[in-house]
PDB file of N, CA and C in Angstrom:
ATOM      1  N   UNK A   1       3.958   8.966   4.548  1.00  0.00           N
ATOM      2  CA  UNK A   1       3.575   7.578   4.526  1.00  0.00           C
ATOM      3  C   UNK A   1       3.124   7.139   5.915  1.00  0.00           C
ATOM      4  N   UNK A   2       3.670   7.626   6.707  1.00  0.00           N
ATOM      5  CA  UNK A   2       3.648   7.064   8.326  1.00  0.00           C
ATOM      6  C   UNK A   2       2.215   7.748   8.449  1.00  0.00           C
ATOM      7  N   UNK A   3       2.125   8.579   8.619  1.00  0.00           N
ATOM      8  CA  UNK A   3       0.383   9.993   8.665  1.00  0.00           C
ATOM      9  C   UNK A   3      -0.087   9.049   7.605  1.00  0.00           C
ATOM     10  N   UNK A   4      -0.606   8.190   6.617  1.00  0.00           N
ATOM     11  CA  UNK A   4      -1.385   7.602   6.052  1.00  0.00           C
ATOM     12  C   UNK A   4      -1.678   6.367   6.707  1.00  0.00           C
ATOM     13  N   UNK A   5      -0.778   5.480   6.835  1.00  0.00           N
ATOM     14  CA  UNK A   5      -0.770   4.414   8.038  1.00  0.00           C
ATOM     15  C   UNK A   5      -1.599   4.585   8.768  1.00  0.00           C
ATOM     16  N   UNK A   6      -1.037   5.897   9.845  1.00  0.00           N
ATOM     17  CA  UNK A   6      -1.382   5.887  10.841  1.00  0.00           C
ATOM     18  C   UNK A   6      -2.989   6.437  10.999  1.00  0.00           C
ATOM     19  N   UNK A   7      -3.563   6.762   9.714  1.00  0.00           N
ATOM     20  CA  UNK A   7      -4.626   6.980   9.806  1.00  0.00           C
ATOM     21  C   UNK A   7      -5.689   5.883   9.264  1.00  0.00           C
ATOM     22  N   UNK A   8      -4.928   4.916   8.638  1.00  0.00           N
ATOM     23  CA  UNK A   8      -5.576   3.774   8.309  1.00  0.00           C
ATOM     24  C   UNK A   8      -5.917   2.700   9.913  1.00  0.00           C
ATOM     25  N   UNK A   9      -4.538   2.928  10.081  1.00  0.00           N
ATOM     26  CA  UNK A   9      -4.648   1.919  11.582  1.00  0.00           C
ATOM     27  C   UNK A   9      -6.329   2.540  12.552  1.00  0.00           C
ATOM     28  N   UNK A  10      -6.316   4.006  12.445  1.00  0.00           N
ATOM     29  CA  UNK A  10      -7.345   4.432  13.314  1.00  0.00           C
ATOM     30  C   UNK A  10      -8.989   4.433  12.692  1.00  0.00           C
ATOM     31  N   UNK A  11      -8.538   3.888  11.622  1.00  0.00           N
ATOM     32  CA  UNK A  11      -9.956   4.287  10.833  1.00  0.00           C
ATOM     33  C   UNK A  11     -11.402   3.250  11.222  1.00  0.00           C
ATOM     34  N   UNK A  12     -12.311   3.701  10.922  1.00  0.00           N
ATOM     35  CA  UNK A  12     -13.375   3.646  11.668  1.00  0.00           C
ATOM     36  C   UNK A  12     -14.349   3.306   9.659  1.00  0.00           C
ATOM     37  N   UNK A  13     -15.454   2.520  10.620  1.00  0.00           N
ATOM     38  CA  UNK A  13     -16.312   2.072   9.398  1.00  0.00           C
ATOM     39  C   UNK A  13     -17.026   3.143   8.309  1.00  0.00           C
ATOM     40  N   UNK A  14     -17.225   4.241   8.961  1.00  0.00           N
ATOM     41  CA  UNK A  14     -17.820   5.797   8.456  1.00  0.00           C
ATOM     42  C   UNK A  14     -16.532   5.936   7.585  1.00  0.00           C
ATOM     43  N   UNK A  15     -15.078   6.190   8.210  1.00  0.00           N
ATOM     44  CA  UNK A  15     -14.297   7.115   7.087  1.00  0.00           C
ATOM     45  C   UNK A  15     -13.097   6.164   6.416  1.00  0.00           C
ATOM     46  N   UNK A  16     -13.483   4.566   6.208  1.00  0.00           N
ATOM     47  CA  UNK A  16     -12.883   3.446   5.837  1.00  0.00           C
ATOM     48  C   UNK A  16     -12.355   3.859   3.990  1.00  0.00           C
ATOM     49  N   UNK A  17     -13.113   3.770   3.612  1.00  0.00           N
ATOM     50  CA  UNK A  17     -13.256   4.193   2.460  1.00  0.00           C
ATOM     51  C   UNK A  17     -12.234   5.339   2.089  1.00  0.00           C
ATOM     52  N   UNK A  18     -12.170   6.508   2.908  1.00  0.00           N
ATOM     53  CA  UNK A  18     -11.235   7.795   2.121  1.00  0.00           C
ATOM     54  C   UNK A  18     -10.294   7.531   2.656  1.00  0.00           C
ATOM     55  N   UNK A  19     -10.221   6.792   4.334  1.00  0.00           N
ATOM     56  CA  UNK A  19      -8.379   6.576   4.846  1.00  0.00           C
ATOM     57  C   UNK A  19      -7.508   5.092   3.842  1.00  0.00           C
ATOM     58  N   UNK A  20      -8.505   4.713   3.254  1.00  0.00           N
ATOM     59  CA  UNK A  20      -8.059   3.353   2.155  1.00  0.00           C
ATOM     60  C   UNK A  20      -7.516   4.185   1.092  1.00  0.00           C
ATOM     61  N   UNK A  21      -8.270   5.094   0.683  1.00  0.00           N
ATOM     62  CA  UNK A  21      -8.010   6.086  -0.821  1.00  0.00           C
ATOM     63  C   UNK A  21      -6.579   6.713  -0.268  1.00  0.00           C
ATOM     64  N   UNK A  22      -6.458   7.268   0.242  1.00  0.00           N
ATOM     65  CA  UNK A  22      -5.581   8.199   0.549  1.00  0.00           C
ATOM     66  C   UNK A  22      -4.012   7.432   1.512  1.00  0.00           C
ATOM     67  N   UNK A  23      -4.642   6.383   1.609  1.00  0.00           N
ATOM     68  CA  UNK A  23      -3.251   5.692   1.925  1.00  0.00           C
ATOM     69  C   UNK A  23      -2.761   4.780   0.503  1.00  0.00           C
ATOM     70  N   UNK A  24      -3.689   4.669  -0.347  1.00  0.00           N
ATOM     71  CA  UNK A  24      -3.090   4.067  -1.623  1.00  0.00           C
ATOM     72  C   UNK A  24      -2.453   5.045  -2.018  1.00  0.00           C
ATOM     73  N   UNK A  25      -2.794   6.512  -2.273  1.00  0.00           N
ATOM     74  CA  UNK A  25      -2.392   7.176  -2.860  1.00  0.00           C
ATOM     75  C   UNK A  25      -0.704   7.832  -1.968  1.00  0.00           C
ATOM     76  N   UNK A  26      -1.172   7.598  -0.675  1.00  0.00           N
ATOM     77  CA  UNK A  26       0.626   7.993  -0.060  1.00  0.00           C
ATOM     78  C   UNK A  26       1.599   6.799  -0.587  1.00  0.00           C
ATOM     79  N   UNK A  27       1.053   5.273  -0.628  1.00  0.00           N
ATOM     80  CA  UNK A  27       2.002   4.329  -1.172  1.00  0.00           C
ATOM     81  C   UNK A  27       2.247   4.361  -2.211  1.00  0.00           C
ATOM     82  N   UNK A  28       1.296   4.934  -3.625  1.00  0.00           N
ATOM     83  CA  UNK A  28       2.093   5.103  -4.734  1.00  0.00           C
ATOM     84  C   UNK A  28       3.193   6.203  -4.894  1.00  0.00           C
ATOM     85  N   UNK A  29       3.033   7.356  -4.231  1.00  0.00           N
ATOM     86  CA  UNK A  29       3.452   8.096  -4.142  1.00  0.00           C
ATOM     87  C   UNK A  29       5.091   8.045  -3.642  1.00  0.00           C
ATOM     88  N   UNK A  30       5.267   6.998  -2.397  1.00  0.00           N
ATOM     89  CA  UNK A  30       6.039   6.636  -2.277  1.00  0.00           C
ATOM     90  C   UNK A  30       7.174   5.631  -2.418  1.00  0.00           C
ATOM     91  N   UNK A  31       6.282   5.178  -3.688  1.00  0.00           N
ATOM     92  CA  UNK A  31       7.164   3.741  -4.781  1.00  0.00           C
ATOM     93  C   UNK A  31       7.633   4.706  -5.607  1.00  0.00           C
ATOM     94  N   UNK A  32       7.370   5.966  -6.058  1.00  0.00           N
ATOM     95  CA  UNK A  32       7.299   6.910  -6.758  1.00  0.00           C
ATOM     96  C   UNK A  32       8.795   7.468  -6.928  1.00  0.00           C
ATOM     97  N   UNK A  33       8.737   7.903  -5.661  1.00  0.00           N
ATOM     98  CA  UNK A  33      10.076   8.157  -5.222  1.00  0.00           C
ATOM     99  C   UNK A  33      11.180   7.408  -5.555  1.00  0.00           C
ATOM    100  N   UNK A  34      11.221   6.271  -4.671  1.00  0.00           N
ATOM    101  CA  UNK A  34      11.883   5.097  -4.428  1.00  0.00           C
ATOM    102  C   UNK A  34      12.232   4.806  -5.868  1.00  0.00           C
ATOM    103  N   UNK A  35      11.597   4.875  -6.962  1.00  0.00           N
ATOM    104  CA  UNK A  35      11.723   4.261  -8.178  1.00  0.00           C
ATOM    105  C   UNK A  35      12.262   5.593  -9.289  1.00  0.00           C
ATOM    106  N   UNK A  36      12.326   6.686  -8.507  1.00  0.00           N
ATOM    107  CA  UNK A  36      12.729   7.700  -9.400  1.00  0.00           C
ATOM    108  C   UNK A  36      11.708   7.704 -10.438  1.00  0.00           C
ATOM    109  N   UNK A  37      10.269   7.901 -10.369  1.00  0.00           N
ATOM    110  CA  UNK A  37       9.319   7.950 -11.646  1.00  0.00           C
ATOM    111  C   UNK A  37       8.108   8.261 -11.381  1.00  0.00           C
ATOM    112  N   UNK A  38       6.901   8.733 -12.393  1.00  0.00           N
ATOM    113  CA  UNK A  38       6.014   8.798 -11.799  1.00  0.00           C
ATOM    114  C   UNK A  38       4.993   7.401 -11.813  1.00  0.00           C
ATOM    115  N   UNK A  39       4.755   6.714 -10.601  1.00  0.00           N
ATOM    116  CA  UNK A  39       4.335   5.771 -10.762  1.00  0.00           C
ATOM    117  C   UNK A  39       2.551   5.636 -10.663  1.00  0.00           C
ATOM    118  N   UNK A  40       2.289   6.843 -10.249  1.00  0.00           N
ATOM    119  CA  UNK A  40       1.026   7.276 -10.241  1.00  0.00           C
ATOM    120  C   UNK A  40      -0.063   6.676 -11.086  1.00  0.00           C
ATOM    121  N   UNK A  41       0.046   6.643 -11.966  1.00  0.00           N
ATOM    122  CA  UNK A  41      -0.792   6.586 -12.827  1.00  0.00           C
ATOM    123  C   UNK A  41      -0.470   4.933 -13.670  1.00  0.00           C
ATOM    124  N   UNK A  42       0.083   4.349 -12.436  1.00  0.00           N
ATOM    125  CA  UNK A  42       0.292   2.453 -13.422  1.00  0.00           C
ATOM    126  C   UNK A  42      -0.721   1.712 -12.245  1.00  0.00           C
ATOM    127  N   UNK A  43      -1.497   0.706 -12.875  1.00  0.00           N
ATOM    128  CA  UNK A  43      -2.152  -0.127 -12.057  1.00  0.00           C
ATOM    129  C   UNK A  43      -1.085  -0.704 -10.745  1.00  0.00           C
ATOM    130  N   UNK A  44      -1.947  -1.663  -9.815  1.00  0.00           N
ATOM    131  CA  UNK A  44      -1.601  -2.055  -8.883  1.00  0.00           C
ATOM    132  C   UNK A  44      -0.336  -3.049  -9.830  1.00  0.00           C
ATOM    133  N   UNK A  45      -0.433  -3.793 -10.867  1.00  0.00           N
ATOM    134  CA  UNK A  45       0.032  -4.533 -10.708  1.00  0.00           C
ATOM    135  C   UNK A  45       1.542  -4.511 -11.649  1.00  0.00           C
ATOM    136  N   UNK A  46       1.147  -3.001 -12.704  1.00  0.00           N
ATOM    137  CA  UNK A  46       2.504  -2.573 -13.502  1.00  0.00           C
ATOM    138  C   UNK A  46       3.182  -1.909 -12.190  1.00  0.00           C
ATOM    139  N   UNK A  47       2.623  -1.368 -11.094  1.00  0.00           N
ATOM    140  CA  UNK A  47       3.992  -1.306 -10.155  1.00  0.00           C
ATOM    141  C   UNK A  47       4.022  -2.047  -9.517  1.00  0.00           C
ATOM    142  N   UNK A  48       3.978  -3.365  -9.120  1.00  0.00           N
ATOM    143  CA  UNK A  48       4.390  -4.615  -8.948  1.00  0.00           C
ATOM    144  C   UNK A  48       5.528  -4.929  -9.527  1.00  0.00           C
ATOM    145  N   UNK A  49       5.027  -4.967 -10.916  1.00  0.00           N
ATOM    146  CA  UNK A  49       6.399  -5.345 -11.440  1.00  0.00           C
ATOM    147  C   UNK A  49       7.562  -4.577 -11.810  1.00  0.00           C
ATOM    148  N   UNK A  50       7.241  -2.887 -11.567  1.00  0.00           N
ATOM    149  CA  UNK A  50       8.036  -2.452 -11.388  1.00  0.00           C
ATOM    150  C   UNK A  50       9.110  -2.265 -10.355  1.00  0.00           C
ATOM    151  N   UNK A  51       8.684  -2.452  -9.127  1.00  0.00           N
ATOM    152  CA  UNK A  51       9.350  -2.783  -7.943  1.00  0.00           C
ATOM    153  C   UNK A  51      10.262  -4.448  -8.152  1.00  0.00           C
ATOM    154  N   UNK A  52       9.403  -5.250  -8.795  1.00  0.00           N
ATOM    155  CA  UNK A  52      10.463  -6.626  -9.188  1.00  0.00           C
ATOM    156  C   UNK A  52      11.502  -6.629 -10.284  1.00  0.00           C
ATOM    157  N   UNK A  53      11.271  -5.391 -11.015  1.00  0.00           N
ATOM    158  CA  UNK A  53      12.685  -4.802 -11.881  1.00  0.00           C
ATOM    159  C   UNK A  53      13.678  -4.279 -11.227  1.00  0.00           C
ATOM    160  N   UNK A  54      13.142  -3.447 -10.304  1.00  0.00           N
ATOM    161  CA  UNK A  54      14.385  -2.860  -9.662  1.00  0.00           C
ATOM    162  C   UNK A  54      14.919  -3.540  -8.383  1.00  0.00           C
ATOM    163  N   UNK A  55      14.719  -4.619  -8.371  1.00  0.00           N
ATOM    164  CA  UNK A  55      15.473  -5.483  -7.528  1.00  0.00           C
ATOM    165  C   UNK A  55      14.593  -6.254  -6.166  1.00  0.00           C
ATOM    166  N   UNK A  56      13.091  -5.329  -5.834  1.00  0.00           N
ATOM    167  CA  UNK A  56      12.487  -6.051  -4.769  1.00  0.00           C
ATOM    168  C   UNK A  56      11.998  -7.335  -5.208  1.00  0.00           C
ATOM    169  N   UNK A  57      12.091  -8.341  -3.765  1.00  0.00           N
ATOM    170  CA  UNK A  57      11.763  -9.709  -3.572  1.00  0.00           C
ATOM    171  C   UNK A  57      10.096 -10.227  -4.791  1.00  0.00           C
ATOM    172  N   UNK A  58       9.671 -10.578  -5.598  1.00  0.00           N
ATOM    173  CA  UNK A  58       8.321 -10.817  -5.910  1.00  0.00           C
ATOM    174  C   UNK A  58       7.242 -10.684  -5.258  1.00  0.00           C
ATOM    175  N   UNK A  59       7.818 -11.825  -3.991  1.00  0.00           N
ATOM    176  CA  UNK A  59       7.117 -11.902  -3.060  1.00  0.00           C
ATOM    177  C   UNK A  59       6.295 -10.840  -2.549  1.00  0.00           C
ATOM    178  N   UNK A  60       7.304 -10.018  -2.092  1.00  0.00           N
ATOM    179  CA  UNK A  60       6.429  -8.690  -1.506  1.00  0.00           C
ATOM    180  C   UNK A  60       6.115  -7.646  -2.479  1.00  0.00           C
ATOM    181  N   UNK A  61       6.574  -7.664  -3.558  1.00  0.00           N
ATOM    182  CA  UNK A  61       5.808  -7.052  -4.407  1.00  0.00           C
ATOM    183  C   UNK A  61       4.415  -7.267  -4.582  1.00  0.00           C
ATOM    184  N   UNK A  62       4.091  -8.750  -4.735  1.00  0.00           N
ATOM    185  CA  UNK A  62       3.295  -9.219  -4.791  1.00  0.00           C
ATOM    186  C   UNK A  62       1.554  -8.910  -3.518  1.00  0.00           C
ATOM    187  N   UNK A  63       2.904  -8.640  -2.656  1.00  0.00           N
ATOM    188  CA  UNK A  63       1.729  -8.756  -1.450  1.00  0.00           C
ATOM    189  C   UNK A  63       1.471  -6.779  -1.249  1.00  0.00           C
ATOM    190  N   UNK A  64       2.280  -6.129  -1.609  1.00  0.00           N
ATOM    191  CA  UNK A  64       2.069  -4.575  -1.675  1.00  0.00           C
ATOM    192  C   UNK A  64       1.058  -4.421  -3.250  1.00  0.00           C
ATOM    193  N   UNK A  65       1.202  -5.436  -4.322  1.00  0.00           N
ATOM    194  CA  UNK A  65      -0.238  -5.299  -5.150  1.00  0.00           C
ATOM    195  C   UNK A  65      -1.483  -5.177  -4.050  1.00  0.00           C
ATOM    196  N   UNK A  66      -1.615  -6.392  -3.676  1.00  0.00           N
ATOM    197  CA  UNK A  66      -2.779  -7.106  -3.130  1.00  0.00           C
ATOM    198  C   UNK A  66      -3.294  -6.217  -2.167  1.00  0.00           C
ATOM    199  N   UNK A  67      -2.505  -5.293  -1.390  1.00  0.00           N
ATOM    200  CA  UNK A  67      -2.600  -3.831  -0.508  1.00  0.00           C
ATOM    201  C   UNK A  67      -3.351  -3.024  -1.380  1.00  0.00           C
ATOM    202  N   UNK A  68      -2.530  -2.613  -2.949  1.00  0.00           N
ATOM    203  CA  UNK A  68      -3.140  -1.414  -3.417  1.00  0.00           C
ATOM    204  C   UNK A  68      -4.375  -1.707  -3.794  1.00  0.00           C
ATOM    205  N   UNK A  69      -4.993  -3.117  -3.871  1.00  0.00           N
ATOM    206  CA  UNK A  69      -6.112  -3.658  -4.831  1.00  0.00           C
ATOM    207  C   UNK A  69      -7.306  -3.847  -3.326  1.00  0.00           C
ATOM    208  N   UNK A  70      -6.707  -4.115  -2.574  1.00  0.00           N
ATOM    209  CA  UNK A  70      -7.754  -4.085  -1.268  1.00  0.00           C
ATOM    210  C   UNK A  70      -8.214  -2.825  -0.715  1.00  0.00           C
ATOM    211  N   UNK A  71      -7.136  -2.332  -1.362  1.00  0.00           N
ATOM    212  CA  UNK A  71      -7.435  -0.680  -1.015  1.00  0.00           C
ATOM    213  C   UNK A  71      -8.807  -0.193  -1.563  1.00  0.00           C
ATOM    214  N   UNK A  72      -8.798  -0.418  -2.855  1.00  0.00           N
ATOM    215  CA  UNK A  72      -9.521   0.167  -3.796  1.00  0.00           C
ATOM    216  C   UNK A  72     -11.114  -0.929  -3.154  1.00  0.00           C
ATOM    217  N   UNK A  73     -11.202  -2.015  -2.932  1.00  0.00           N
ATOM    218  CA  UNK A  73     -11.684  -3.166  -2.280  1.00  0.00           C
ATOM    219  C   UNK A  73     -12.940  -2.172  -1.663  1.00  0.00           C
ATOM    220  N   UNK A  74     -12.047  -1.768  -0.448  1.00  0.00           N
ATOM    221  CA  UNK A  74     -12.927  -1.125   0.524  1.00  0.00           C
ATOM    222  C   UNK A  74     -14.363  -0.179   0.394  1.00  0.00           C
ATOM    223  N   UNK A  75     -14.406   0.554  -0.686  1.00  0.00           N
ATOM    224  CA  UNK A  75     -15.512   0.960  -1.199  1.00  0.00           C
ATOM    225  C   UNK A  75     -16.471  -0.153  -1.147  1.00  0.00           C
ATOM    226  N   UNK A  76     -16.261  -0.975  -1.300  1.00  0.00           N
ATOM    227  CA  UNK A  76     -17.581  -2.505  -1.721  1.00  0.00           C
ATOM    228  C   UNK A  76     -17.387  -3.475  -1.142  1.00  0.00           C
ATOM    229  N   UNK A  77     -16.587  -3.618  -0.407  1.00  0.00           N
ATOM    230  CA  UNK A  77     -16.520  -4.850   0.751  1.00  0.00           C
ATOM    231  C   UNK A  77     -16.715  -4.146   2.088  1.00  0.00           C
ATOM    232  N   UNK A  78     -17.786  -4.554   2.480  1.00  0.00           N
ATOM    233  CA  UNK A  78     -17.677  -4.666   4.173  1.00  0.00           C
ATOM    234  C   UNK A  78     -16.615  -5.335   5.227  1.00  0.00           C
ATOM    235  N   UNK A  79     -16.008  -6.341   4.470  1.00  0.00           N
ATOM    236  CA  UNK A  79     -15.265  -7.009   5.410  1.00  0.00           C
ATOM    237  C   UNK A  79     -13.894  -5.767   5.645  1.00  0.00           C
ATOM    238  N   UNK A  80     -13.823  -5.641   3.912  1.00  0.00           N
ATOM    239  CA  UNK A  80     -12.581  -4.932   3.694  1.00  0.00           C
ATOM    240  C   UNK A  80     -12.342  -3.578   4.321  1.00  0.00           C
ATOM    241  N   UNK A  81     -13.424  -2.953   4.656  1.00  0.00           N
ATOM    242  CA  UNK A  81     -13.718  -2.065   5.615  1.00  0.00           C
ATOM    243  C   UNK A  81     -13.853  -1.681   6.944  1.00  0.00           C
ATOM    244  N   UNK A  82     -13.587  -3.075   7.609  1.00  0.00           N
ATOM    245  CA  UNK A  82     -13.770  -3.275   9.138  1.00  0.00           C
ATOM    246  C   UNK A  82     -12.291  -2.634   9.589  1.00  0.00           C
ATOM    247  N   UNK A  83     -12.768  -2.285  10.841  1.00  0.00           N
ATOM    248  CA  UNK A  83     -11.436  -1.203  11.386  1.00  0.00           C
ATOM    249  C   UNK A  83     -10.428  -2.262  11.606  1.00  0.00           C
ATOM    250  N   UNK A  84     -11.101  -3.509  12.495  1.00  0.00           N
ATOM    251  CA  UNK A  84      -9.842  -4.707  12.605  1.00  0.00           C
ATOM    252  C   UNK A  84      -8.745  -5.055  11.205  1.00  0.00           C
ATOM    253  N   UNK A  85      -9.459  -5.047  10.308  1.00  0.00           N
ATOM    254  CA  UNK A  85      -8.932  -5.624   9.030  1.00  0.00           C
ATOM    255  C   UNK A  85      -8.215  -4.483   8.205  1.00  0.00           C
ATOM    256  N   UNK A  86      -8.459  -3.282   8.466  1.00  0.00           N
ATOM    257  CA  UNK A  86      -7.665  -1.825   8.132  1.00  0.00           C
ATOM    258  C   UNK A  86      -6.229  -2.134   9.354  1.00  0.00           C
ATOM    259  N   UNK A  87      -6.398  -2.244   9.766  1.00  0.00           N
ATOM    260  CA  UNK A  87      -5.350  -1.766  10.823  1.00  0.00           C
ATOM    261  C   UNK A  87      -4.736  -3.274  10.553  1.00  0.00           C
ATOM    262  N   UNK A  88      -5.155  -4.363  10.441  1.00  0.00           N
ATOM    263  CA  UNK A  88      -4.187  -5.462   9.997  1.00  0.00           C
ATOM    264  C   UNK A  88      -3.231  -5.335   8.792  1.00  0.00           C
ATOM    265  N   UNK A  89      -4.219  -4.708   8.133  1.00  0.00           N
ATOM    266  CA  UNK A  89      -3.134  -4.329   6.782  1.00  0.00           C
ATOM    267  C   UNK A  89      -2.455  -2.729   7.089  1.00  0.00           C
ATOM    268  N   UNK A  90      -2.183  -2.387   7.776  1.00  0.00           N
ATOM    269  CA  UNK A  90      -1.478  -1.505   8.797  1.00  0.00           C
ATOM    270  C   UNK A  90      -0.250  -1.731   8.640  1.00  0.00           C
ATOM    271  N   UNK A  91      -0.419  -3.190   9.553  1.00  0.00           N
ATOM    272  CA  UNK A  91       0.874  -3.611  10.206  1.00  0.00           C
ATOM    273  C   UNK A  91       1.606  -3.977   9.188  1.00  0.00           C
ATOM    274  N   UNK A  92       0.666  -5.191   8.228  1.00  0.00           N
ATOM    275  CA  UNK A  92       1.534  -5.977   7.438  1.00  0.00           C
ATOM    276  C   UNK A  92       1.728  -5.153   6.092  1.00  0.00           C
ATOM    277  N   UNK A  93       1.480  -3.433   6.139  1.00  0.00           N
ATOM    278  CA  UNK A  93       2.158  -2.696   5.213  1.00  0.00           C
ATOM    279  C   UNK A  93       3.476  -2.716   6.132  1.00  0.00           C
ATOM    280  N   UNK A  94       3.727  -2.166   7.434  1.00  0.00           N
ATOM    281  CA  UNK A  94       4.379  -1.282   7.817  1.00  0.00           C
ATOM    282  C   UNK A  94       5.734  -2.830   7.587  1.00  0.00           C
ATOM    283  N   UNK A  95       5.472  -3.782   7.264  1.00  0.00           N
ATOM    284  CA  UNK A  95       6.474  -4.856   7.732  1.00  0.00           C
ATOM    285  C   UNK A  95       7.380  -5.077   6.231  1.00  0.00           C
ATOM    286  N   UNK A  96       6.218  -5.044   5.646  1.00  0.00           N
ATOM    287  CA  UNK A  96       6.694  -4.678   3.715  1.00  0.00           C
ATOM    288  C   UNK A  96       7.910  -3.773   3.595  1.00  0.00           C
ATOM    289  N   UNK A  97       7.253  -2.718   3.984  1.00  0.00           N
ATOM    290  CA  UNK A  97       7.758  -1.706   3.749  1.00  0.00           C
ATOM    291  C   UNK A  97       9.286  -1.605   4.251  1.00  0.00           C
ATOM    292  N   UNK A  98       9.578  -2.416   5.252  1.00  0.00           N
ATOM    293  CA  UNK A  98      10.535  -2.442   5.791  1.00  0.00           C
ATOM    294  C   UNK A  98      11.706  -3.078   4.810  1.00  0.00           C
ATOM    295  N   UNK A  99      11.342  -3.923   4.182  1.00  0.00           N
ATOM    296  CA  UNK A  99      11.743  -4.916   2.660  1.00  0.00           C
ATOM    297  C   UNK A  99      12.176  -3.975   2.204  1.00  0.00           C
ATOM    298  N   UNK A 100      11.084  -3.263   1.730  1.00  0.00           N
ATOM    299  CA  UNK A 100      11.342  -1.961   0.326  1.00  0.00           C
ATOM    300  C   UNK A 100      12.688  -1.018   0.687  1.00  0.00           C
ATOM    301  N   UNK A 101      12.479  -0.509   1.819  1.00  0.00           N
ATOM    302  CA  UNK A 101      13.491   0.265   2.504  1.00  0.00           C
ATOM    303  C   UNK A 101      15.050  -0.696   2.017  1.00  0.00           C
ATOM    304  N   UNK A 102      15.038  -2.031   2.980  1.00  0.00           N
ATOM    305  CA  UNK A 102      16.078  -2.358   2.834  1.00  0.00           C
ATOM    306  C   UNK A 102      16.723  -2.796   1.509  1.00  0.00           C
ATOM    307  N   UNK A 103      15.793  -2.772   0.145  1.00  0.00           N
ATOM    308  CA  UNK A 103      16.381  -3.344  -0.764  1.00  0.00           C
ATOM    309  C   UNK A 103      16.638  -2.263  -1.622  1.00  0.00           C
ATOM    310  N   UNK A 104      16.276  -0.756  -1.261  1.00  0.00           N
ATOM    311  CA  UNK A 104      16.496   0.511  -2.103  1.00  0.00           C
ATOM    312  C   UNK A 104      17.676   0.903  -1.500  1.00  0.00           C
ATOM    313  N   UNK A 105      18.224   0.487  -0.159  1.00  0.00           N
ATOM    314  CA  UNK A 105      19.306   1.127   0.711  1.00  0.00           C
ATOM    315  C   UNK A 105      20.575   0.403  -0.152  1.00  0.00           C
ATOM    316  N   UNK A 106      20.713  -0.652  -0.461  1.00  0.00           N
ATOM    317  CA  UNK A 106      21.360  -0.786  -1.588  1.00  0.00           C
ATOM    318  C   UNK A 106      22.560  -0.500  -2.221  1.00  0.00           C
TER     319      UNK A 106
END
């Protein structure tokens, strides 16, 4: 997860697009876990609410949708593709995530 981040944070307008793909795919991967299931294969927003079954805040469920859906974004938005705006949603994964952690520690 951190090696997906951290390659989103560095990403550049040329390889925006596959470090977006491939960091959606480390975050499902790692709700995956967390949830004991394969979550792979549920939209952004059935694991949304799967994360609000098992006890995380809405809130940030809500806002880790809006991640996986911007993700997908980036193919067709320019904005969504700018290195500033990759690496913003960087941070404000890495701050989520911190949520997720603490509400699976449990």
């Amino acid at each position: 997860m951190q090696l997906a981040l951290g390659r989103l944070e560095r990403a550049n307008q040329d390889d925006a697009a596959q470090a977006a793909a491939q960091f959606a795919e480390a975050l499902r991967r790692y709700v995956a876990s967390l949830l004991d299931t394969e979550v792979e294969l549920l939209t952004a927003e059935e694991l949304s609410e799967a994360l609000v079954e098992a006890g995380l805040k809405r809130e940030t469920a809500l806002s880790l949708r809006e991640i996986l859906e911007t993700c997908e974004s980036v193919k067709y938005s320019p904005l969504a593709s700018s290195p500033d705006f990759l690496a913003n949603m960087a941070t404000r994964t890495r701050q989520l995530l911190k949520e997720v952690q603490q509400c699976f520690e449990r």
